[in-house]
Protein backbone atom coordinates (compact mmCIF):
# COMPACT_ATOMS: atom_id res chain seq x y z
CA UNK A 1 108.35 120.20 105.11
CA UNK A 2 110.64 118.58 107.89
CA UNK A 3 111.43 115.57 105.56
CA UNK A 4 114.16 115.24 103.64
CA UNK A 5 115.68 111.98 102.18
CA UNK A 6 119.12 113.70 103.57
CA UNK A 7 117.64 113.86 106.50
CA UNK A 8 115.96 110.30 107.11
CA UNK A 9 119.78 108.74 106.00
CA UNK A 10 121.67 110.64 108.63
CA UNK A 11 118.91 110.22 111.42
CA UNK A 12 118.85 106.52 110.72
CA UNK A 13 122.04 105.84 110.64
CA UNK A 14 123.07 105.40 114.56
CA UNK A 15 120.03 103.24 115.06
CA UNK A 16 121.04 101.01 112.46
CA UNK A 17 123.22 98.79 114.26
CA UNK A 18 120.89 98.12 116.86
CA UNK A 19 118.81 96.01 115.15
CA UNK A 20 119.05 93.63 111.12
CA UNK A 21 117.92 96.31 108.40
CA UNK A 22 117.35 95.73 105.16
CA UNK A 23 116.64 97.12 102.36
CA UNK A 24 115.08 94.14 100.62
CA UNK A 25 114.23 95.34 96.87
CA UNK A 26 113.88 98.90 95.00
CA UNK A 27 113.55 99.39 92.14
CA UNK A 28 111.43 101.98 89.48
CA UNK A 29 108.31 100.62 90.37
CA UNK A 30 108.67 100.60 94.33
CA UNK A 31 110.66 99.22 97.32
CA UNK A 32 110.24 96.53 100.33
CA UNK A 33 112.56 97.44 103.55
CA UNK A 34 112.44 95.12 106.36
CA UNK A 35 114.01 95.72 109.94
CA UNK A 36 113.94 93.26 112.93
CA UNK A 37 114.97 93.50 116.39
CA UNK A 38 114.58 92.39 119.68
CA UNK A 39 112.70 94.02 122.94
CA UNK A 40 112.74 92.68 126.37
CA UNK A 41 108.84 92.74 126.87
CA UNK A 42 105.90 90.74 125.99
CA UNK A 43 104.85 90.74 122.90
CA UNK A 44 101.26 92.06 125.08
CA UNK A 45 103.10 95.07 126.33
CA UNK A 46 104.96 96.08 123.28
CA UNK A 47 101.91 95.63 120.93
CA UNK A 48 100.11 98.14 123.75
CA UNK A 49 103.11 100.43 123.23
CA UNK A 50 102.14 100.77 119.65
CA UNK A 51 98.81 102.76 120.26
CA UNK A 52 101.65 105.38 122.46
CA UNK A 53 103.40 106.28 119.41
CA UNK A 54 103.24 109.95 120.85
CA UNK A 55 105.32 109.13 123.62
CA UNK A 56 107.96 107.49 121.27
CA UNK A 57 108.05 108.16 117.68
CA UNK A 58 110.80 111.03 116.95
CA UNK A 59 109.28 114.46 116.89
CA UNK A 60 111.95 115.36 114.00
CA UNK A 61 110.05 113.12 111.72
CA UNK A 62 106.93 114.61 112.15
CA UNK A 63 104.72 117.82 110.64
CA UNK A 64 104.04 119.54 113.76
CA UNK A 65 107.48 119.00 115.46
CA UNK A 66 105.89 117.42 118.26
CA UNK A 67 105.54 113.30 119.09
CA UNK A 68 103.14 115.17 121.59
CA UNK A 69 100.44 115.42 118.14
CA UNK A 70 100.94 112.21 117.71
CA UNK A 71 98.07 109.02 117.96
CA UNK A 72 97.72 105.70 116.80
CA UNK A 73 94.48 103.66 117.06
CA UNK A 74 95.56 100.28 117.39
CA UNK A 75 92.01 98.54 115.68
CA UNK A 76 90.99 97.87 112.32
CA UNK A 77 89.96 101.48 110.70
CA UNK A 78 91.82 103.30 113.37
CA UNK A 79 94.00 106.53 112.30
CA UNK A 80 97.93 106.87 112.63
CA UNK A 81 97.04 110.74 112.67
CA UNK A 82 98.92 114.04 114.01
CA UNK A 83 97.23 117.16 115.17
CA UNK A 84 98.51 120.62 113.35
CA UNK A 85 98.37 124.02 114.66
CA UNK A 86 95.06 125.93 113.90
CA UNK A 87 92.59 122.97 113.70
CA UNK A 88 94.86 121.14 110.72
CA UNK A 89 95.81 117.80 110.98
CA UNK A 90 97.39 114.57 108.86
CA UNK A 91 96.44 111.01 108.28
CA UNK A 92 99.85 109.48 107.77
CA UNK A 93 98.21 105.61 108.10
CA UNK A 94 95.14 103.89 108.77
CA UNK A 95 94.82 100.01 110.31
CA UNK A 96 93.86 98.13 108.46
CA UNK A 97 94.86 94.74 110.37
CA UNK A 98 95.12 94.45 114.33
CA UNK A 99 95.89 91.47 116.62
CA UNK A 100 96.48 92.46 119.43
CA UNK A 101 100.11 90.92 120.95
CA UNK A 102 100.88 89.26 117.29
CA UNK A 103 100.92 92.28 114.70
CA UNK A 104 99.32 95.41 112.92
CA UNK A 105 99.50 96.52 109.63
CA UNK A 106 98.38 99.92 108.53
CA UNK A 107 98.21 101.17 104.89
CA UNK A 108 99.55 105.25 103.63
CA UNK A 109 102.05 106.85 102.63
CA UNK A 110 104.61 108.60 105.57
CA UNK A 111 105.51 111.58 105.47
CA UNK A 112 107.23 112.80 102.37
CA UNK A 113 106.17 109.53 100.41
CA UNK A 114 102.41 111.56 100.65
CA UNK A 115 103.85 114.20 98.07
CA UNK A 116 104.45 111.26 95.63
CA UNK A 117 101.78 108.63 93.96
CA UNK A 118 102.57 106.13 96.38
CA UNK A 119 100.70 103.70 98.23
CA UNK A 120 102.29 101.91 101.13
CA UNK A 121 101.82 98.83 103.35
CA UNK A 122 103.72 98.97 107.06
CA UNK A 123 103.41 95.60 109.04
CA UNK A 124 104.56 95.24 112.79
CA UNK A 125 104.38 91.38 113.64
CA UNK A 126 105.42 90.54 117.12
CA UNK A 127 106.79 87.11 118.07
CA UNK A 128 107.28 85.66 121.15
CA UNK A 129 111.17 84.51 121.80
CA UNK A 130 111.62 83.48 125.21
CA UNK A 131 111.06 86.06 127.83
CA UNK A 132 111.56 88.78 124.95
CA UNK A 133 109.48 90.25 121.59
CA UNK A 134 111.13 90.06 117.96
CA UNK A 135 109.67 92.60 116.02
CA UNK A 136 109.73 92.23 112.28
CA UNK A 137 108.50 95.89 110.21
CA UNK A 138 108.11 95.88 106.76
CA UNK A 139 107.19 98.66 104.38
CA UNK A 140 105.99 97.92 101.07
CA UNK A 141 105.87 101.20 98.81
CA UNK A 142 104.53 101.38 95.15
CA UNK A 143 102.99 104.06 92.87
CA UNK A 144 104.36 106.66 90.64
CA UNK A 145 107.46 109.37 91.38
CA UNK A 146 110.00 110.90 88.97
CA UNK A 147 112.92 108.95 88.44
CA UNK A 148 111.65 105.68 90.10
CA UNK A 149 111.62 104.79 93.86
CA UNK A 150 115.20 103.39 94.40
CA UNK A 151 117.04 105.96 95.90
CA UNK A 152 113.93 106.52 98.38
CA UNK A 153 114.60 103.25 99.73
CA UNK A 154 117.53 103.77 102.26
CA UNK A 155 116.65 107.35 103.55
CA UNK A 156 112.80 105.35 104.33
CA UNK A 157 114.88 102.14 105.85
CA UNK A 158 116.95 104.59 108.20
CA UNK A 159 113.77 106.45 109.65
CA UNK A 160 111.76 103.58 110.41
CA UNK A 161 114.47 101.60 111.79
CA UNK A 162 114.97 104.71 114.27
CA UNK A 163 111.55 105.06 115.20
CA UNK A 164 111.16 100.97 116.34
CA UNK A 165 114.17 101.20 117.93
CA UNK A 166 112.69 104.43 119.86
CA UNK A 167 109.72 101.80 120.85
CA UNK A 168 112.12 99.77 121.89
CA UNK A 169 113.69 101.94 124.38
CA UNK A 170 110.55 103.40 125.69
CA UNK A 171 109.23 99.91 126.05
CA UNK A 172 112.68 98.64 128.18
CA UNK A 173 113.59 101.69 130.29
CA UNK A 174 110.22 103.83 129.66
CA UNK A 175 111.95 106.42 127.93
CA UNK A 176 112.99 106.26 124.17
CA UNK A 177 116.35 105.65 122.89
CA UNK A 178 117.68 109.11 121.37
């Protein structure tokens, strides 16, 4: 598997001061990680960005090694889903709340969080701040793994703080940040 927690702390860690992260509880029973930043675009044009995730997301955190597998429905029942070789494929999310230009919250379990009994919430909510977008994410995990979920926290916090500010790029200069 290309996931690692070793691996999500060290690719996180340069994006990290682009943006607020935090890491807002963990503990045995799960863990809450919020990361906000700021992108000069509408919140229209990054919420349409969302449902490009192939042309953004970082092909290191994925199964195939390729952002190219790589879709996001942006509408309620819609799949966050990556094509494999030979016919396979993964649901990493599903939507589960869209609004357009305001947010969208999908519900799973990414990437190695699937091998666990987890269950996972990840909201995007986009707010308008002048001629720019904040972006608030935050990923609610719970469910069962040995040894409790706190030192899963940080490694989670670093990857998804990389991967918005990777939207964030690709949204500003139409390539992501790397």
């Amino acid at each position: 598997m290309r996931f690692s927690v070793l691996t999500m702390l060290v690719a996180g860690l340069a994006a990290a001061s682009a943006a607020r992260a935090d890491v807002v509880t963990a503990d045995a029973a799960g863990f809450q990680i919020k990361n906000t930043l700021t992108i000069n675009s509408t919140p229209d044009k990054v919420y349409a960005a969302l449902s490009r995730i192939d042309q953004w997301w970082n092909p290191q955190h994925t199964f195939s090694g390729k952002s190219a597998n790589l879709s996001l429905q942006t509408r309620a029942g819609g799949c966050f889903c990556e094509k494999l070789a030979d016919g396979g494929s993964v649901q990493h999310m599903l939507v589960i709340y869209a609004a357009p230009g305001h947010e969208l919250r999908l519900n799973g379990a990414l990437g190695p969080l699937q091998t666990e009994a987890a269950t996972g919430v990840l909201t995007l909510s986009l707010k308008a701040k002048g001629g720019a977008t904040e972006l608030t994410e935050i990923y609610t995990v719970s469910g069962w793994t040995k040894g409790g979920w706190g030192d899963w926290a940080s490694g989670v916090d670093a990857v998804l703080l990389e991967q918005i500010t990777r939207l964030k790029g690709y949204v500003e200069t139409g390539k992501p940040v790397q």
